[in-house]
C-alpha atoms as a PDB file:
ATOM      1  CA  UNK A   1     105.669 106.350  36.731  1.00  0.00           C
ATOM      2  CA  UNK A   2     106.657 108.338  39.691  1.00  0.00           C
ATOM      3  CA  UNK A   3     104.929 106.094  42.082  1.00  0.00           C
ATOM      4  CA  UNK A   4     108.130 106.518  44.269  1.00  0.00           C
ATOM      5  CA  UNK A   5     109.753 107.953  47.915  1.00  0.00           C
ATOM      6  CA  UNK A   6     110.800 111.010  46.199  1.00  0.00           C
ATOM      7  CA  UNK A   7     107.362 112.230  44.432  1.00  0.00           C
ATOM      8  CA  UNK A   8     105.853 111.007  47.573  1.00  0.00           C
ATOM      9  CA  UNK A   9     107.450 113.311  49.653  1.00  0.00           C
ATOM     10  CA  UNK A  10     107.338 115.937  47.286  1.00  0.00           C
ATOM     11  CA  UNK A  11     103.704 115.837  47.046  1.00  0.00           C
ATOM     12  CA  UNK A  12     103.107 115.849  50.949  1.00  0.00           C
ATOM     13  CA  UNK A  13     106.403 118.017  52.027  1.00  0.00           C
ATOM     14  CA  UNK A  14     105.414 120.095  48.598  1.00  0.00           C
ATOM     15  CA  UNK A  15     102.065 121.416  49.832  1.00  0.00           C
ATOM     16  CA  UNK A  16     103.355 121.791  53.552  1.00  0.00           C
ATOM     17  CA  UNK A  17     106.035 123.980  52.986  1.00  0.00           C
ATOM     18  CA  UNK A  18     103.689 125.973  50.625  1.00  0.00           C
ATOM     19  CA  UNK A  19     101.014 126.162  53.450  1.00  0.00           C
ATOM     20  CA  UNK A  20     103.326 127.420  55.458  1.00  0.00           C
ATOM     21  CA  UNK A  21     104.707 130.087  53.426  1.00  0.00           C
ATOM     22  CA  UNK A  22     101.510 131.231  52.877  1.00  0.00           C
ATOM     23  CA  UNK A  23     100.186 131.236  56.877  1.00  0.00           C
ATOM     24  CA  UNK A  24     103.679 132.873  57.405  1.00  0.00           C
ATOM     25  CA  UNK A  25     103.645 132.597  61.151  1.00  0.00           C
ATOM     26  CA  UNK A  26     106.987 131.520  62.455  1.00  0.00           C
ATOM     27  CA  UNK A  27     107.140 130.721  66.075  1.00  0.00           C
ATOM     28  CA  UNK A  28     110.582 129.627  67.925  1.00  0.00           C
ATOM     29  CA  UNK A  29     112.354 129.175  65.053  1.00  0.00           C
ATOM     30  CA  UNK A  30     109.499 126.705  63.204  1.00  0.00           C
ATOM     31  CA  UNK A  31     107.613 128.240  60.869  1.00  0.00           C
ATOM     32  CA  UNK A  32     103.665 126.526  61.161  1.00  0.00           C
ATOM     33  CA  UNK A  33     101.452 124.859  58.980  1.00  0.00           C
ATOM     34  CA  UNK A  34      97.798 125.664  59.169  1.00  0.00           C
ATOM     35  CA  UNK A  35      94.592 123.430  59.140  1.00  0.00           C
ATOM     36  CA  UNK A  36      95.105 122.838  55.361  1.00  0.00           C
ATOM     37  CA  UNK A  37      98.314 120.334  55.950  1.00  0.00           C
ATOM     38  CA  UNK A  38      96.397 119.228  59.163  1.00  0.00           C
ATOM     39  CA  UNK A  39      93.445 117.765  57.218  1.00  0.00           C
ATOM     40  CA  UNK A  40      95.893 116.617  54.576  1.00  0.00           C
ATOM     41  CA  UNK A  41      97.585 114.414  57.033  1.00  0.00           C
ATOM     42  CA  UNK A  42      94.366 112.667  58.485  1.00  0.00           C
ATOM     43  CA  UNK A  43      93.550 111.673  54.916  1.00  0.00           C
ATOM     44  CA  UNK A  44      96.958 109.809  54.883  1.00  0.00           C
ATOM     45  CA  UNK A  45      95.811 108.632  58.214  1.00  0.00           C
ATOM     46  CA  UNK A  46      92.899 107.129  57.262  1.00  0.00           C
ATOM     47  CA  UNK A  47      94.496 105.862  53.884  1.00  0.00           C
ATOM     48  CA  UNK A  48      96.833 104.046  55.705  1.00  0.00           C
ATOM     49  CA  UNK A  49      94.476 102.627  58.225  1.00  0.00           C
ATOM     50  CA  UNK A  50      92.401 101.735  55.295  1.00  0.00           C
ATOM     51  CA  UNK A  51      95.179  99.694  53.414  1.00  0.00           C
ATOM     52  CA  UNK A  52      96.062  98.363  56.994  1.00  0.00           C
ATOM     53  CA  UNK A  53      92.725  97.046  57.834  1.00  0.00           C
ATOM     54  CA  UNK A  54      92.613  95.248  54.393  1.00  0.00           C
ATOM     55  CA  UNK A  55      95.102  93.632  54.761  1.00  0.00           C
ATOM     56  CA  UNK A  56      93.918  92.005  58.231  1.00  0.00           C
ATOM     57  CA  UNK A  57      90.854  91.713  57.124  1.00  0.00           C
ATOM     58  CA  UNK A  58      90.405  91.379  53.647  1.00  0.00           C
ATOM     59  CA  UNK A  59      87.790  94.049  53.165  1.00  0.00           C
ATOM     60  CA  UNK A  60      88.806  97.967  51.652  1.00  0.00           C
ATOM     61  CA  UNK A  61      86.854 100.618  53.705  1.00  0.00           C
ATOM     62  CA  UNK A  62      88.260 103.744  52.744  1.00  0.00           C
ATOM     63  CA  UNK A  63      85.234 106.314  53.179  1.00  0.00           C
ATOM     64  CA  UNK A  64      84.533 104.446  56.596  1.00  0.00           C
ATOM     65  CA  UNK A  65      88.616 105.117  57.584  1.00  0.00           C
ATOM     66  CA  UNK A  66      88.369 108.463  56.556  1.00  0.00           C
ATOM     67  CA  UNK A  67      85.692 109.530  58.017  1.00  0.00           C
ATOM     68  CA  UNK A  68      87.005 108.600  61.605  1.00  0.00           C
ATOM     69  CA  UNK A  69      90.075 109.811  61.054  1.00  0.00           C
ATOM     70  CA  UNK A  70      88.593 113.019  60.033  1.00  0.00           C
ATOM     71  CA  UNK A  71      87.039 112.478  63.539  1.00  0.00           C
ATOM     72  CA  UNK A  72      90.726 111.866  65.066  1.00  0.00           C
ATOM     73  CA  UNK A  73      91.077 116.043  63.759  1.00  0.00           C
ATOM     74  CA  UNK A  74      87.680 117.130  65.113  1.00  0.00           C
ATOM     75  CA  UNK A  75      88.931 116.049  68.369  1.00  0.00           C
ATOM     76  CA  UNK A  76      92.535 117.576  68.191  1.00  0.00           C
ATOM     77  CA  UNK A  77      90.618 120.933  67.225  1.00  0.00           C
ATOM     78  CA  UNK A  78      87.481 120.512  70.291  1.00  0.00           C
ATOM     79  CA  UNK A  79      89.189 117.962  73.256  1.00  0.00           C
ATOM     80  CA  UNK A  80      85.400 116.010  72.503  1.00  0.00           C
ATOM     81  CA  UNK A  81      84.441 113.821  70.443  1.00  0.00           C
ATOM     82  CA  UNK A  82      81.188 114.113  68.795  1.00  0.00           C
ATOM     83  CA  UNK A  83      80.030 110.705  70.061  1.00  0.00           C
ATOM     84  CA  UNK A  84      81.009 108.698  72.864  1.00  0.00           C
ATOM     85  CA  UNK A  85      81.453 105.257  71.041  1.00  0.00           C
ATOM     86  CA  UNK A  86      84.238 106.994  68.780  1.00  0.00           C
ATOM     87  CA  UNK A  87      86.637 106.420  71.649  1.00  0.00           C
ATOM     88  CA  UNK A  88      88.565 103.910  69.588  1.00  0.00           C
ATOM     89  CA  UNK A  89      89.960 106.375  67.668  1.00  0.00           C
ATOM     90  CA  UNK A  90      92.239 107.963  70.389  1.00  0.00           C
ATOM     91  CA  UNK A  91      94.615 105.101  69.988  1.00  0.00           C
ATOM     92  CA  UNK A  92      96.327 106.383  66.748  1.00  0.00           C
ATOM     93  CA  UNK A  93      99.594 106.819  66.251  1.00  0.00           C
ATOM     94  CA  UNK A  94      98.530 110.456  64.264  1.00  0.00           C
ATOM     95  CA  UNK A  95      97.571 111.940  67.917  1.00  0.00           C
ATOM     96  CA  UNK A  96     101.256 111.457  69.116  1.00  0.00           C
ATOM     97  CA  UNK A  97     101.713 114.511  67.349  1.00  0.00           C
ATOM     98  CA  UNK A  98     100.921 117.793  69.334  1.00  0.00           C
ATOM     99  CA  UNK A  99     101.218 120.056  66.476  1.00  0.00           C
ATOM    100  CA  UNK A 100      98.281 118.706  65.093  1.00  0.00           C
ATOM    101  CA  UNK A 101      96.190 120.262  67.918  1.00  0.00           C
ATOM    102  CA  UNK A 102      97.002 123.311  67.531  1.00  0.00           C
ATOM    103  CA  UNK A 103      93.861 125.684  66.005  1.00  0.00           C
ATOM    104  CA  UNK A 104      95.046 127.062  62.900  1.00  0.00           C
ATOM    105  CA  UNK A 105      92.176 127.739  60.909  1.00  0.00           C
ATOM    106  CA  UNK A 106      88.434 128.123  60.604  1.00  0.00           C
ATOM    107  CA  UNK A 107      87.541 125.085  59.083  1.00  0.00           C
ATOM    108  CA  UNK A 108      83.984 125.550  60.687  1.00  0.00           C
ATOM    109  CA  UNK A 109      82.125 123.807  57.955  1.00  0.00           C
ATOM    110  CA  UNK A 110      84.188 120.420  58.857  1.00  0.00           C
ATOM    111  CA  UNK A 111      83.687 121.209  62.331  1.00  0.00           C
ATOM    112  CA  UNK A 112      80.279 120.870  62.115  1.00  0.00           C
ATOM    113  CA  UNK A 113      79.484 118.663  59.820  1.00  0.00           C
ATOM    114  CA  UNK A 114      81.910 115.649  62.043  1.00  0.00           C
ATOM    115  CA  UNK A 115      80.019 117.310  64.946  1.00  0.00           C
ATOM    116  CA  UNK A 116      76.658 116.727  63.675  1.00  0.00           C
ATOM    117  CA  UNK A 117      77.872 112.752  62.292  1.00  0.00           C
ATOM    118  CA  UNK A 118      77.098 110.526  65.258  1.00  0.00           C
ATOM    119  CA  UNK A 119      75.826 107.028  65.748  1.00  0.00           C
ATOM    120  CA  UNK A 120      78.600 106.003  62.584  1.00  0.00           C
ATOM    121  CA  UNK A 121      76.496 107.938  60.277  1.00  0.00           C
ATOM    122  CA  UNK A 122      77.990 110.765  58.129  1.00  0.00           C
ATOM    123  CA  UNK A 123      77.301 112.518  54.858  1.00  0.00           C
ATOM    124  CA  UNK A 124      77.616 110.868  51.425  1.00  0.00           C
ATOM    125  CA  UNK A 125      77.023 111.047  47.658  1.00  0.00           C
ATOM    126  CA  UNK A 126      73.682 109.770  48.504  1.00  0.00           C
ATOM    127  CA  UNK A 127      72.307 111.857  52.103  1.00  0.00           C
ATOM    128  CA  UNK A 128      74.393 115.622  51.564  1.00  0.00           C
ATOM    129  CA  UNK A 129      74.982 116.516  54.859  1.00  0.00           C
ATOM    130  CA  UNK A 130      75.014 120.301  53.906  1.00  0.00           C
ATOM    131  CA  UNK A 131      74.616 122.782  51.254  1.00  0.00           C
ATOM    132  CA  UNK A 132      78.559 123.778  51.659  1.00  0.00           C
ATOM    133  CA  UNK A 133      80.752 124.850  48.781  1.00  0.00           C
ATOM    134  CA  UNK A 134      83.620 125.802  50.601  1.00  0.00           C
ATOM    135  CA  UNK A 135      87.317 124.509  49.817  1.00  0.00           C
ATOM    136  CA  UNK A 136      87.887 122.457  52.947  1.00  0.00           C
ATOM    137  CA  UNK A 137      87.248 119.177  50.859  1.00  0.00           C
ATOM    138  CA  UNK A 138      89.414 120.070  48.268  1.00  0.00           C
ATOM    139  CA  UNK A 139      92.583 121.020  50.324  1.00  0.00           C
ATOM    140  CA  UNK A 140      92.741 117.621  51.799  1.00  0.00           C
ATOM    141  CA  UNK A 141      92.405 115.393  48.896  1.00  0.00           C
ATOM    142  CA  UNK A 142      95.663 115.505  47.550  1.00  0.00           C
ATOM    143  CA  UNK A 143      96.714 112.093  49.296  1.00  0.00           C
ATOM    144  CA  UNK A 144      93.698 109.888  47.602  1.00  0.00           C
ATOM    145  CA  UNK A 145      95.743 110.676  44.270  1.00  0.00           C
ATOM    146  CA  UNK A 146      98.535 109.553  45.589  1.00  0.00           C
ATOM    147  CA  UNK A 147      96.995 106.523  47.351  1.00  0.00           C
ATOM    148  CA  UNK A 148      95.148 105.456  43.402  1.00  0.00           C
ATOM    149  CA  UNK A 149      98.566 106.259  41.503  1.00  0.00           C
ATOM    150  CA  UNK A 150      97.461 104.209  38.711  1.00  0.00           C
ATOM    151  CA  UNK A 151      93.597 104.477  38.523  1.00  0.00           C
ATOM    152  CA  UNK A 152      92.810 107.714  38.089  1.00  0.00           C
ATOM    153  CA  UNK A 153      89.121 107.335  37.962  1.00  0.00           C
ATOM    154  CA  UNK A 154      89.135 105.506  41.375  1.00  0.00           C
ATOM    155  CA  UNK A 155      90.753 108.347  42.833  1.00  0.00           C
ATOM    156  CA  UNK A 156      88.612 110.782  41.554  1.00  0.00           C
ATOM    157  CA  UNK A 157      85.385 108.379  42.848  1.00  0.00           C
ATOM    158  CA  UNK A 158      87.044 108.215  46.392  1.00  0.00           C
ATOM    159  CA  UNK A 159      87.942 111.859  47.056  1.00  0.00           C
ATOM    160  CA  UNK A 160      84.390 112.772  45.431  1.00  0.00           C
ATOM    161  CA  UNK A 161      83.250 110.272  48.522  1.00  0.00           C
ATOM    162  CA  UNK A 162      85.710 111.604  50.736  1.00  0.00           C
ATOM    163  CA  UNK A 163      84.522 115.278  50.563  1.00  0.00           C
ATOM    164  CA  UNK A 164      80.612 114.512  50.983  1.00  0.00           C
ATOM    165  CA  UNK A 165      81.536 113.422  54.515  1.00  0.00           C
ATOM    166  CA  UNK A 166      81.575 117.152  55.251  1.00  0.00           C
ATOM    167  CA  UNK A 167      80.771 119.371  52.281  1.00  0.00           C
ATOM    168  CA  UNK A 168      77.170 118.635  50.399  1.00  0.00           C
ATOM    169  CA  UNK A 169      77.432 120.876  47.466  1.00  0.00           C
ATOM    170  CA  UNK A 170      78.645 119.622  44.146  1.00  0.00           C
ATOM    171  CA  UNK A 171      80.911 122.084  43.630  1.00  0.00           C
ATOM    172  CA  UNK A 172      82.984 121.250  46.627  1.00  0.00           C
ATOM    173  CA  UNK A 173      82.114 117.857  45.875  1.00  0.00           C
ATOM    174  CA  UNK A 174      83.874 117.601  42.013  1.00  0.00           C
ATOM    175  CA  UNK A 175      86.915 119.893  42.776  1.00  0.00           C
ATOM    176  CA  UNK A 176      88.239 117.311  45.629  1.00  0.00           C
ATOM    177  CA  UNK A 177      87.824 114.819  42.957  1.00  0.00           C
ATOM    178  CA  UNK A 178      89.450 116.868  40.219  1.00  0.00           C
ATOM    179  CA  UNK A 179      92.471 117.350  42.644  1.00  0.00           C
ATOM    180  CA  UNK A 180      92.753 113.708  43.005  1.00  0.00           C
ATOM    181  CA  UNK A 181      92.324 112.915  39.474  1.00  0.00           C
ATOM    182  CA  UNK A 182      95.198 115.635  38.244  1.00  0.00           C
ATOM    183  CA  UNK A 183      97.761 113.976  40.909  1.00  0.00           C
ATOM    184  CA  UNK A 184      97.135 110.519  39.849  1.00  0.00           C
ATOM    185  CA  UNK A 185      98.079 111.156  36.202  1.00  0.00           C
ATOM    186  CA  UNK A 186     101.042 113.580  37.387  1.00  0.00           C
ATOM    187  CA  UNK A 187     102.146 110.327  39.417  1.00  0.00           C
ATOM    188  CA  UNK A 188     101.712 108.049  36.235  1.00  0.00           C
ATOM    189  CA  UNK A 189     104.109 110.361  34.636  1.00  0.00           C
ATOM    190  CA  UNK A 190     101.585 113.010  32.847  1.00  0.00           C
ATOM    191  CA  UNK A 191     102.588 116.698  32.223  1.00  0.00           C
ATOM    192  CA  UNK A 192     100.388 118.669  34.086  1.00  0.00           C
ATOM    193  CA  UNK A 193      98.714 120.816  31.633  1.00  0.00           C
ATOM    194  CA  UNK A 194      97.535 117.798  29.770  1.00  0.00           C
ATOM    195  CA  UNK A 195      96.545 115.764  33.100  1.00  0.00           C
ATOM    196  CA  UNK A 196      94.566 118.991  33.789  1.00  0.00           C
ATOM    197  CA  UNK A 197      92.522 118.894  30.736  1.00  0.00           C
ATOM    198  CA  UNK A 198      92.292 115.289  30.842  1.00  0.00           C
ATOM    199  CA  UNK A 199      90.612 116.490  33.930  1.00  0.00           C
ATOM    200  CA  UNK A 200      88.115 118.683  32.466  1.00  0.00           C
ATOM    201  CA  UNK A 201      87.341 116.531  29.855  1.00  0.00           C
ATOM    202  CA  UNK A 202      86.055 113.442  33.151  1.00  0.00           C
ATOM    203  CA  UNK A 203      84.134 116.409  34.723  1.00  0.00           C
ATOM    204  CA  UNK A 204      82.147 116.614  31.646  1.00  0.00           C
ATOM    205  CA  UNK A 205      80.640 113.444  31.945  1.00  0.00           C
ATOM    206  CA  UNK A 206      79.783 114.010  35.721  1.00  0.00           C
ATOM    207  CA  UNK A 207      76.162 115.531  36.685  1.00  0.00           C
ATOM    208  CA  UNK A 208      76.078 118.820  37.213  1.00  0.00           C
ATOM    209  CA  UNK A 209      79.856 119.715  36.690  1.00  0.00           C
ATOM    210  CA  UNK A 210      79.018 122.718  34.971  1.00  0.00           C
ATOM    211  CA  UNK A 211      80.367 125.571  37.051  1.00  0.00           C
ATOM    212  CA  UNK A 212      83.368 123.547  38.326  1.00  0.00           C
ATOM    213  CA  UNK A 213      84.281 122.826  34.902  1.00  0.00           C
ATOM    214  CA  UNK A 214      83.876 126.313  33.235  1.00  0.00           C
ATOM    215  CA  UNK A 215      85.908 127.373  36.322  1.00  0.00           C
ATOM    216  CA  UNK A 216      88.923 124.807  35.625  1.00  0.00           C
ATOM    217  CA  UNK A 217      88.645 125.421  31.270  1.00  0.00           C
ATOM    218  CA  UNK A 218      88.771 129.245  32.146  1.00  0.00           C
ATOM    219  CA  UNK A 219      91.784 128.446  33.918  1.00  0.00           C
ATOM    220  CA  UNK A 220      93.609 126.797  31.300  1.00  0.00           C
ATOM    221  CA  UNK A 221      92.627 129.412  28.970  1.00  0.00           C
ATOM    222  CA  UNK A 222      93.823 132.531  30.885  1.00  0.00           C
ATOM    223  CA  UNK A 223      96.936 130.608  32.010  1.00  0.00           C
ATOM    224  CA  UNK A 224      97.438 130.375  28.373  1.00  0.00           C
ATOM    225  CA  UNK A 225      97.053 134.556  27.975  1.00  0.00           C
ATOM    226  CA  UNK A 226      98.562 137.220  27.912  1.00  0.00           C
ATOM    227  CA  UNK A 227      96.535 138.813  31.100  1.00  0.00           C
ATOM    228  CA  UNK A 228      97.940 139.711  34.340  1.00  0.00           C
ATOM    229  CA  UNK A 229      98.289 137.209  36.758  1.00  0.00           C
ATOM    230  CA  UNK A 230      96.666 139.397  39.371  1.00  0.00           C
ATOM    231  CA  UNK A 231      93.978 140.166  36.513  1.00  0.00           C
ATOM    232  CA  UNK A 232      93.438 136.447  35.601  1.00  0.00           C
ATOM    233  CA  UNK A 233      93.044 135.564  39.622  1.00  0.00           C
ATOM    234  CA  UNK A 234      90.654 138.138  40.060  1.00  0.00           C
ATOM    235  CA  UNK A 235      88.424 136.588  37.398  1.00  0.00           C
ATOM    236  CA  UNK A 236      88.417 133.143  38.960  1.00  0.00           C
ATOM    237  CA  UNK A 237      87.696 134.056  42.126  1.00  0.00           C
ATOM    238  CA  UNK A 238      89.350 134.602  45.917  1.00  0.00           C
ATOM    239  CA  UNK A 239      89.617 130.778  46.196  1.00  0.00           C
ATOM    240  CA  UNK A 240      87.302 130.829  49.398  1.00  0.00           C
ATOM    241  CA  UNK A 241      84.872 128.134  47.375  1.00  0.00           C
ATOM    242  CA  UNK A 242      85.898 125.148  46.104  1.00  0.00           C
ATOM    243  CA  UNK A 243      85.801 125.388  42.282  1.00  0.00           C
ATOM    244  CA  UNK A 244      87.375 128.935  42.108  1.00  0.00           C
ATOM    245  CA  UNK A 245      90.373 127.456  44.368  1.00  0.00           C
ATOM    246  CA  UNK A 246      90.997 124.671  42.031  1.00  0.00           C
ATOM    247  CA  UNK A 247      91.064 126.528  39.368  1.00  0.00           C
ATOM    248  CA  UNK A 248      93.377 129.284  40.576  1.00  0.00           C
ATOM    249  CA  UNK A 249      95.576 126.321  41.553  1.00  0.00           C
ATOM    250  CA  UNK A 250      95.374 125.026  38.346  1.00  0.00           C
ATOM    251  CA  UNK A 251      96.053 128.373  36.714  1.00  0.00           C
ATOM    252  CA  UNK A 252      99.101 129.307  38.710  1.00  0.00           C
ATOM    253  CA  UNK A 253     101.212 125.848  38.279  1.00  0.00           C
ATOM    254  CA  UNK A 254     100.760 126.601  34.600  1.00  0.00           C
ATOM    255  CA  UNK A 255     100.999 130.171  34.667  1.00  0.00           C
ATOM    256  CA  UNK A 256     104.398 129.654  37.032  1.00  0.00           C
ATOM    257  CA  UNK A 257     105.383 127.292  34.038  1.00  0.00           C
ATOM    258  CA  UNK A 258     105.685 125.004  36.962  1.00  0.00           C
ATOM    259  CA  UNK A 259     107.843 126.853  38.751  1.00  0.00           C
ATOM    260  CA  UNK A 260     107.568 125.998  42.515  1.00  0.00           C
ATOM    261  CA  UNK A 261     109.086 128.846  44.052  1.00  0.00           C
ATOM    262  CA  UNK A 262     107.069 131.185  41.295  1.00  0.00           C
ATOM    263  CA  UNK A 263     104.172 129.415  41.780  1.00  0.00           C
ATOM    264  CA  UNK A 264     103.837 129.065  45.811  1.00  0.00           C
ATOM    265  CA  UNK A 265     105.324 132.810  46.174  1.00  0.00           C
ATOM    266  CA  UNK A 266     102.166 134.111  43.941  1.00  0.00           C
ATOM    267  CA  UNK A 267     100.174 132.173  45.917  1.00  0.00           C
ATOM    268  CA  UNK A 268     101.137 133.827  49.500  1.00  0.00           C
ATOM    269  CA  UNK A 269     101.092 136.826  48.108  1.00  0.00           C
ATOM    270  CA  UNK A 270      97.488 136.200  47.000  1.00  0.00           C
ATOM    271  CA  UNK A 271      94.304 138.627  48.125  1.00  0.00           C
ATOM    272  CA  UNK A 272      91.929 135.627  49.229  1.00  0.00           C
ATOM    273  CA  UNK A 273      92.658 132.009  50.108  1.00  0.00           C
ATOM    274  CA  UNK A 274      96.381 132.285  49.885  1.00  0.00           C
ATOM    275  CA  UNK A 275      96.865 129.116  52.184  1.00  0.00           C
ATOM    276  CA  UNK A 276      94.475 126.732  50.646  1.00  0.00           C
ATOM    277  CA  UNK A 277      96.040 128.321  46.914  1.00  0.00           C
ATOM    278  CA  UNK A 278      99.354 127.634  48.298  1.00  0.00           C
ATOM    279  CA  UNK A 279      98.905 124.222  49.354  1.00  0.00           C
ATOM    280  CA  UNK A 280      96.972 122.460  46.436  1.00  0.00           C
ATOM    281  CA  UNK A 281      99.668 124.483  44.308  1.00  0.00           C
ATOM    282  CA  UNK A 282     102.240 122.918  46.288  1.00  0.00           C
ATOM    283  CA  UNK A 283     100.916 119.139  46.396  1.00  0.00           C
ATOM    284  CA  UNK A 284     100.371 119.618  42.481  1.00  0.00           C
ATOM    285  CA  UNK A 285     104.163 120.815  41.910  1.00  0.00           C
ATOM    286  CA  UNK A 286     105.543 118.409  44.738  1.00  0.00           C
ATOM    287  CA  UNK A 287     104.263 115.548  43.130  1.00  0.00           C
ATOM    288  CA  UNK A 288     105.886 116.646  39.562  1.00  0.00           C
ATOM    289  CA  UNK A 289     109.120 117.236  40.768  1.00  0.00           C
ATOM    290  CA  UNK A 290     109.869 115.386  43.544  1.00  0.00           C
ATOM    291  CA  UNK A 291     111.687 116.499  46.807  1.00  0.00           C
ATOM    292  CA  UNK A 292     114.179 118.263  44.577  1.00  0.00           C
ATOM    293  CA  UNK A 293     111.475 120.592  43.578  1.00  0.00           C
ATOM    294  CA  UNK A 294     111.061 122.175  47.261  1.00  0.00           C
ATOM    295  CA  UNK A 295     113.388 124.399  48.168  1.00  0.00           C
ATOM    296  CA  UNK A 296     115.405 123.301  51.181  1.00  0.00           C
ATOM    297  CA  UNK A 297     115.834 126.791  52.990  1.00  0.00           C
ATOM    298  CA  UNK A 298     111.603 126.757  52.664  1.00  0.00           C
ATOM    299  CA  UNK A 299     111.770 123.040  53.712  1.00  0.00           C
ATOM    300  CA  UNK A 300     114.711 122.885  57.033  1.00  0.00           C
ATOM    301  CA  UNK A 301     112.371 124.672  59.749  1.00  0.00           C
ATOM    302  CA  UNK A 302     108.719 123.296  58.740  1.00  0.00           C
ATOM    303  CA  UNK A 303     106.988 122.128  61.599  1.00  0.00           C
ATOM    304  CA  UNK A 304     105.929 118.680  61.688  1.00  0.00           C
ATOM    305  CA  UNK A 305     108.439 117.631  59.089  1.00  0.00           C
ATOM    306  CA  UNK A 306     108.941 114.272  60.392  1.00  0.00           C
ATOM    307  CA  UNK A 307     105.188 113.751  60.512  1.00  0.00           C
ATOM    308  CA  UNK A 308     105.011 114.689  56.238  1.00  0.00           C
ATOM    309  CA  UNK A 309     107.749 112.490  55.580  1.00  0.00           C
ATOM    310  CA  UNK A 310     106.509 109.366  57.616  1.00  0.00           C
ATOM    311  CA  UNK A 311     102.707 109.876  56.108  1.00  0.00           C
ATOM    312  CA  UNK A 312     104.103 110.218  52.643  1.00  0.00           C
ATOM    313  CA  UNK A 313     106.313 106.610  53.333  1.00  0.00           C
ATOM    314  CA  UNK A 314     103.750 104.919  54.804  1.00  0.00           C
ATOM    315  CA  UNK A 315     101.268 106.132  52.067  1.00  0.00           C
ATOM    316  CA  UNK A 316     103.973 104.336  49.661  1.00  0.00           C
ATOM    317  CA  UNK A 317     104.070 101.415  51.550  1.00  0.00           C
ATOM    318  CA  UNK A 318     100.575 100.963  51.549  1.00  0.00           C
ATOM    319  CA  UNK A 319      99.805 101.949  47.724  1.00  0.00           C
ATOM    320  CA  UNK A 320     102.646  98.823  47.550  1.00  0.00           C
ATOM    321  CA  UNK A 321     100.339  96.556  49.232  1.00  0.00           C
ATOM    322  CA  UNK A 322      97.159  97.109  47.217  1.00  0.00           C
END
């Protein structure tokens, strides 16, 4: 098991130093994460809160947590909140943080989807709110894994839950799950190209998983090649929707023979969704290796540092209390 401090960190530190070397903005000597690491750290937000309010209370509401702390991040990125008796939400200890407001991505589809979810009522498995395939479910789900360390299969139901809050579309839908899924078993000590197929083989048995599992076995198969790399990523996709950024993901931590320098400096050098690609690749790897798998000269001048290490302890501390 690596259901420790160190693969922790690496998992949350691991995909924020890759965001960051693909958004490659440096300003005042800090080089900047974008919305991708944003998003990731309201789902620790709203795991923690989750585990917190269990343990007061008794009761595990994890889609209801995440969903207003997804909230907490529409208001960082508008000043508003999309309905007046959210207020409650200002008091977290995430909004301390003024890097978090910051605009540093699109993310429209979120945007809209939190701004349309008023009166406590959001999207779900059941109600889609949209018709969205886009990645922004997937690049936040990383956490969940971490959070179900040893139940896969919960994980994957929760982040599947997690990303209907704003993305309607099975095929944003399954990849969030898949994400989760692949980080659990990586935590329960799994190599990752055999977590990743163990993947594959729980999509099959999901309704209509078709395209986001041809996506993810294509993967493994051209990772296995003797194609380009820049041939292979072409044929998956620019990453912009969720399956084809799962699967390049996927793809380059195998291709990279996990590799983390290899595998996030492909990724920024990627055509399309180079920060979303870097991040997932970098959560995925992070969680293998641990801390000692990011490079420290990537790692010393990452903004909001102290915010990836406290999520990814606190995350730990409440996975402890389950």
């Amino acid at each position: 098991m690596k259901n420790d401090k160190t693969h922790f960190r690496g998992c949350i530190t691991g995909g924020a130093v890759a965001d960051a070397k693909a958004y490659a903005t440096r300003e005042n000597g800090v080089d900047l994460i974008s919305d991708n690491t944003q998003m990731t750290s309201f789902t620790v937000d709203g795991l923690v809160w989750a585990a917190g309010r269990a343990q007061s209370r008794g009761v595990y509401a994890y889609i209801p947590c995440l969903f207003y702390s997804y909230q907490k991040w529409y208001y960082t990125q508008t000043g508003s909140l999309a309905d007046k008796t959210y207020s409650f939400i200002l008091s977290g200890e995430i909004l301390r943080w003024d890097e978090l407001f910051a605009r540093r991505g699109e993310g429209l589809t979120s945007l809209k989807a939190l701004e349309g979810s008023i009166n406590n009522t959001y999207g779900s498995l059941q109600n889609r709110i949209n018709n969205s395939k886009g990645c922004g479910a997937v690049m936040r789900s990383a956490p969940i894994g971490m959070y179900f360390c040893s139940d896969e299969m919960m994980a994957f139901k929760i982040a599947c839950e997690a990303a209907a809050l704003t993305h309607g579309h099975i095929d944003a839908i399954l990849p969030a799950g898949y994400l989760a899924f692949l980080i659990s078993l990586i935590l329960q000590g799994r190599e990752v190209a055999d977590a990743a197929k163990d993947g594959i083989a729980a999509l099959s048995k999901c309704n209509s998983a078709e395209n986001c599992s041809a996506s993810l076995a294509k993967a493994v198969r051209l990772a296995e090649s003797s194609m380009s790399p820049r041939d292979a990523m072409k044929e998956l996709g620019d990453g912009f929707a969720g399956e084809e950024v799962i699967a390049l993901a996927v793809y380059n931590v195998l291709k990279c023979g996990l590799d983390f320098e290899g595998a996030v400096t492909r990724a920024a050098e990627f055509e399309g969704n180079k920060c979303s690609l870097a991040s997932i690749s970098g959560n995925i790897l992070g969680a293998y290796h641990g801390c000692a798998g990011v490079p420290y000269e990537w790692a010393k001048d990452l903004e909001a540092m102290g915010l990836m290490i406290i999520g990814a302890d606190k995350l730990l501390e409440a996975v402890a209390s389950i």
